[in-house]
N, C-alpha and C. Protein backbone atom coordinates (compact mmCIF):
# COMPACT_ATOMS: atom_id res chain seq x y z
N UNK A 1 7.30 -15.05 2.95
CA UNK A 1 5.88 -15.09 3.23
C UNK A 1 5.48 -16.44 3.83
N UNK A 2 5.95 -17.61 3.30
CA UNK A 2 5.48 -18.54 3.87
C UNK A 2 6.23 -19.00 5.44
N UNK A 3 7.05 -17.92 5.66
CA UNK A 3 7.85 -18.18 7.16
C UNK A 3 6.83 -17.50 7.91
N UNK A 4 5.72 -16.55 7.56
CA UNK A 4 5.21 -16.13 8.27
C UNK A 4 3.96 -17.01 8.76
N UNK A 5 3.90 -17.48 7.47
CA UNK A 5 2.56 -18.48 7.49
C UNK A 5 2.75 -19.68 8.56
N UNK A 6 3.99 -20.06 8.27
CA UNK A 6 4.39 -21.30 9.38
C UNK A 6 4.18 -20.53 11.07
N UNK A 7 4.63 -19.46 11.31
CA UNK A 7 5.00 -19.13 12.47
C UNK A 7 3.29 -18.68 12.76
N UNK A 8 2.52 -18.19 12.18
CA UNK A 8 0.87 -17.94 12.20
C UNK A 8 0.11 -19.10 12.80
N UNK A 9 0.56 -20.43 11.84
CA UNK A 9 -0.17 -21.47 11.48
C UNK A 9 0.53 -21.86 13.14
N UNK A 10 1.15 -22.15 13.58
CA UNK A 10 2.11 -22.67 14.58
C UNK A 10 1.61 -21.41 16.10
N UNK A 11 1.42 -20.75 16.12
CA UNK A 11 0.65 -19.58 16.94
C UNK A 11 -0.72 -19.82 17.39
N UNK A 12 -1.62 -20.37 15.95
CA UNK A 12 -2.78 -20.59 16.61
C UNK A 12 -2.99 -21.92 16.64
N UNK A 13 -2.44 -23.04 16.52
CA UNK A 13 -2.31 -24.27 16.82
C UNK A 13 -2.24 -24.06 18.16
N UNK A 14 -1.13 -23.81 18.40
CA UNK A 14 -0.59 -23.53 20.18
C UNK A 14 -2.07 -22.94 20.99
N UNK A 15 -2.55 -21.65 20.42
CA UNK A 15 -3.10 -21.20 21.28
C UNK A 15 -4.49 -21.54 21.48
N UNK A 16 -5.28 -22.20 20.28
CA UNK A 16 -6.42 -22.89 20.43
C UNK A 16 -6.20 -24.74 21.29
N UNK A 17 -4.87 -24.76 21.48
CA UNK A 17 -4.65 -26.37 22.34
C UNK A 17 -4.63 -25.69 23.84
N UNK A 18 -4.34 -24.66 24.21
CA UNK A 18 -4.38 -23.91 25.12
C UNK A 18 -6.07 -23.76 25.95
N UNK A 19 -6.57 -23.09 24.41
CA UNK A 19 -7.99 -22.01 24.98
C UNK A 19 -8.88 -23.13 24.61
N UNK A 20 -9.18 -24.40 24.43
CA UNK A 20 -10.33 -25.64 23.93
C UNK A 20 -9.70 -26.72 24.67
N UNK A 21 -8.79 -26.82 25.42
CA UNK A 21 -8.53 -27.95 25.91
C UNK A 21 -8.67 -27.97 27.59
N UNK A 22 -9.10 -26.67 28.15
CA UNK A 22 -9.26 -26.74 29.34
C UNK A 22 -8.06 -26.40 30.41
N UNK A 23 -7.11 -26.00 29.42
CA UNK A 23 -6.11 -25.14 30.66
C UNK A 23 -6.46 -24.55 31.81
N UNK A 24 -5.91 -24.58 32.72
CA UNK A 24 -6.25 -23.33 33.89
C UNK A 24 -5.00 -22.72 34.01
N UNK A 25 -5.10 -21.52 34.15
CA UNK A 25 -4.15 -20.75 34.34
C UNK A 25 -3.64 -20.91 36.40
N UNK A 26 -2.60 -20.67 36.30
CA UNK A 26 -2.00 -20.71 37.93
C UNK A 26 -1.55 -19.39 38.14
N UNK A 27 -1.97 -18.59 37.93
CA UNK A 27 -1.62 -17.14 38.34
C UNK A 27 -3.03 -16.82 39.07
N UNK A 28 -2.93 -16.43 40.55
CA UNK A 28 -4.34 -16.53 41.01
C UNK A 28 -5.05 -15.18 40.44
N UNK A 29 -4.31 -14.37 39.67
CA UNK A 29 -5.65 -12.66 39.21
C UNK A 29 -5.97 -13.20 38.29
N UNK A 30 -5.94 -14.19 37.45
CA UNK A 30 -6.22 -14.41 36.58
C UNK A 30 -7.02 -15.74 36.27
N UNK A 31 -8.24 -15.64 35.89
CA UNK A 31 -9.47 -16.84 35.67
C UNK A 31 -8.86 -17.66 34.64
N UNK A 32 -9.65 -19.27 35.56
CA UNK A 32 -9.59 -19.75 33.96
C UNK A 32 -10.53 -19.58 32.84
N UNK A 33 -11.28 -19.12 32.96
CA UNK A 33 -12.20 -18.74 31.75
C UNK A 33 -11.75 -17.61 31.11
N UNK A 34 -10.93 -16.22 31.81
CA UNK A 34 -10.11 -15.16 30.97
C UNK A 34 -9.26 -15.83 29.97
N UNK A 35 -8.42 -16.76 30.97
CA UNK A 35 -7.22 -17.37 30.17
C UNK A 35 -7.43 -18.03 29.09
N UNK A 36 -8.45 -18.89 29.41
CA UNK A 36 -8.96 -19.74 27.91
C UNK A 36 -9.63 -19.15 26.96
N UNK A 37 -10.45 -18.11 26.98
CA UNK A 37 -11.21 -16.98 26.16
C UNK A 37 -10.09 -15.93 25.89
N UNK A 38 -9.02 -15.54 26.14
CA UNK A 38 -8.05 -14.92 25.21
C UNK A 38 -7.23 -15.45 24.51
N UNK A 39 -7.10 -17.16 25.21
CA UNK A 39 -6.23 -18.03 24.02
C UNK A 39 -6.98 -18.45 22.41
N UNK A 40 -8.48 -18.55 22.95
CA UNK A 40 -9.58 -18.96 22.05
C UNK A 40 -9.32 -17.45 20.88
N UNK A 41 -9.23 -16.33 21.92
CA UNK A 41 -9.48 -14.91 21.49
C UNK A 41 -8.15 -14.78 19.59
N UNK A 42 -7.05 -15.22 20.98
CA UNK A 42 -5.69 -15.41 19.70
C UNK A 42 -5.19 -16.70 18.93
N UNK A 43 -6.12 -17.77 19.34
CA UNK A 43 -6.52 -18.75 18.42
C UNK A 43 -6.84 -18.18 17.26
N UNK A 44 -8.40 -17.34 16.93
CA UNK A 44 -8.82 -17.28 16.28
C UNK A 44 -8.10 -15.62 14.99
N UNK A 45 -7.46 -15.23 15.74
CA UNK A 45 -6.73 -14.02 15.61
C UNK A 45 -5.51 -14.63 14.41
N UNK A 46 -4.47 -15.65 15.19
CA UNK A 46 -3.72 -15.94 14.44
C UNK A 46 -4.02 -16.74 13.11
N UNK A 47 -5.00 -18.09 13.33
CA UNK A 47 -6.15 -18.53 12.20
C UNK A 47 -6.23 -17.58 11.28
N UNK A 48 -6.64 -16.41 11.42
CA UNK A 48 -6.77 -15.49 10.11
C UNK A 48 -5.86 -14.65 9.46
N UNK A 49 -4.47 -14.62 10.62
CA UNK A 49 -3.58 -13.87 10.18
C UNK A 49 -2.78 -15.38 9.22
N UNK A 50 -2.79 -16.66 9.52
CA UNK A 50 -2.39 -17.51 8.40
C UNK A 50 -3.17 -17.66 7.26
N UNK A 51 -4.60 -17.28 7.56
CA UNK A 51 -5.05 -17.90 6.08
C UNK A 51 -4.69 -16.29 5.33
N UNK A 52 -4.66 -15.29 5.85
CA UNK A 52 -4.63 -14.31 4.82
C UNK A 52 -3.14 -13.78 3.81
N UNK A 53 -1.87 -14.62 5.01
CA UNK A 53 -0.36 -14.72 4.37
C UNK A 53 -0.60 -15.47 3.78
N UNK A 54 -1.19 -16.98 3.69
CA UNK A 54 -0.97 -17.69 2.49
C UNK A 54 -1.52 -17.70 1.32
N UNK A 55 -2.72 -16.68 1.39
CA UNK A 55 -3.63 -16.11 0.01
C UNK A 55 -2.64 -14.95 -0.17
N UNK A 56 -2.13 -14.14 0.57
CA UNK A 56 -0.97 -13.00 -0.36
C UNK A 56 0.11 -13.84 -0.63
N UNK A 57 0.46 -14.79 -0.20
CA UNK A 57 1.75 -15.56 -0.78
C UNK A 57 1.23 -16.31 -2.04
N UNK A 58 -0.28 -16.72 -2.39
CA UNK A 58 -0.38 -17.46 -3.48
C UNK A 58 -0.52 -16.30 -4.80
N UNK A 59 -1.19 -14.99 -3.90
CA UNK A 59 -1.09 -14.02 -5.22
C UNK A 59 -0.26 -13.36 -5.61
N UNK A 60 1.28 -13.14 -4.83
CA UNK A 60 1.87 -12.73 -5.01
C UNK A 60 2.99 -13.87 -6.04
N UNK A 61 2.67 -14.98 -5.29
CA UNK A 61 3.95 -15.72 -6.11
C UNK A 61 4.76 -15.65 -5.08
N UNK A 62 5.44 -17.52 -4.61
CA UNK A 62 6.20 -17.07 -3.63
C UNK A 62 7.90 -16.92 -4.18
C-alpha cells in the first residue's frame, strides 16, 4: 500500500510541476492551456488517489 502511495504522491508532484508552472506543450494540436489544465486535471486526480491509499494503509495496518 504504501508503494502505491509513493508512486501517487510522485504522479501528482510531477504533474502539478507540469500543469502550475507554465509548460507549453510542442505538439502543435495541442494548446498550452489543454496541456496545463489536464496536468492540473491529473495533478489533482492523483493528490486524492494518495491521500486516500495512505488513509486505507493507516486503517488497514501496513
Amino acid at each position: 500500500m504504501l508503494i502505491w502511495t509513493v508512486s501517487f504522491l510522485t504522479l501528482a508532484l510531477l504533474a502539478g510541476a507540469l500543469g502550475f508552472s507554465g509548460y507549453t506543450s510542442t505538439t502543435p494540436k495541442v494548446t498550452a492551456t489543454t496541456a496545463s489544465g489536464m496536468a492540473r486535471m491529473l495533478f489533482l486526480v492523483f493528490l486524492f488517489a494518495a491521500l486516500v491509499t495512505l488513509g486505507l494503509g493507516f486503517f488497514r495496518g501496513w
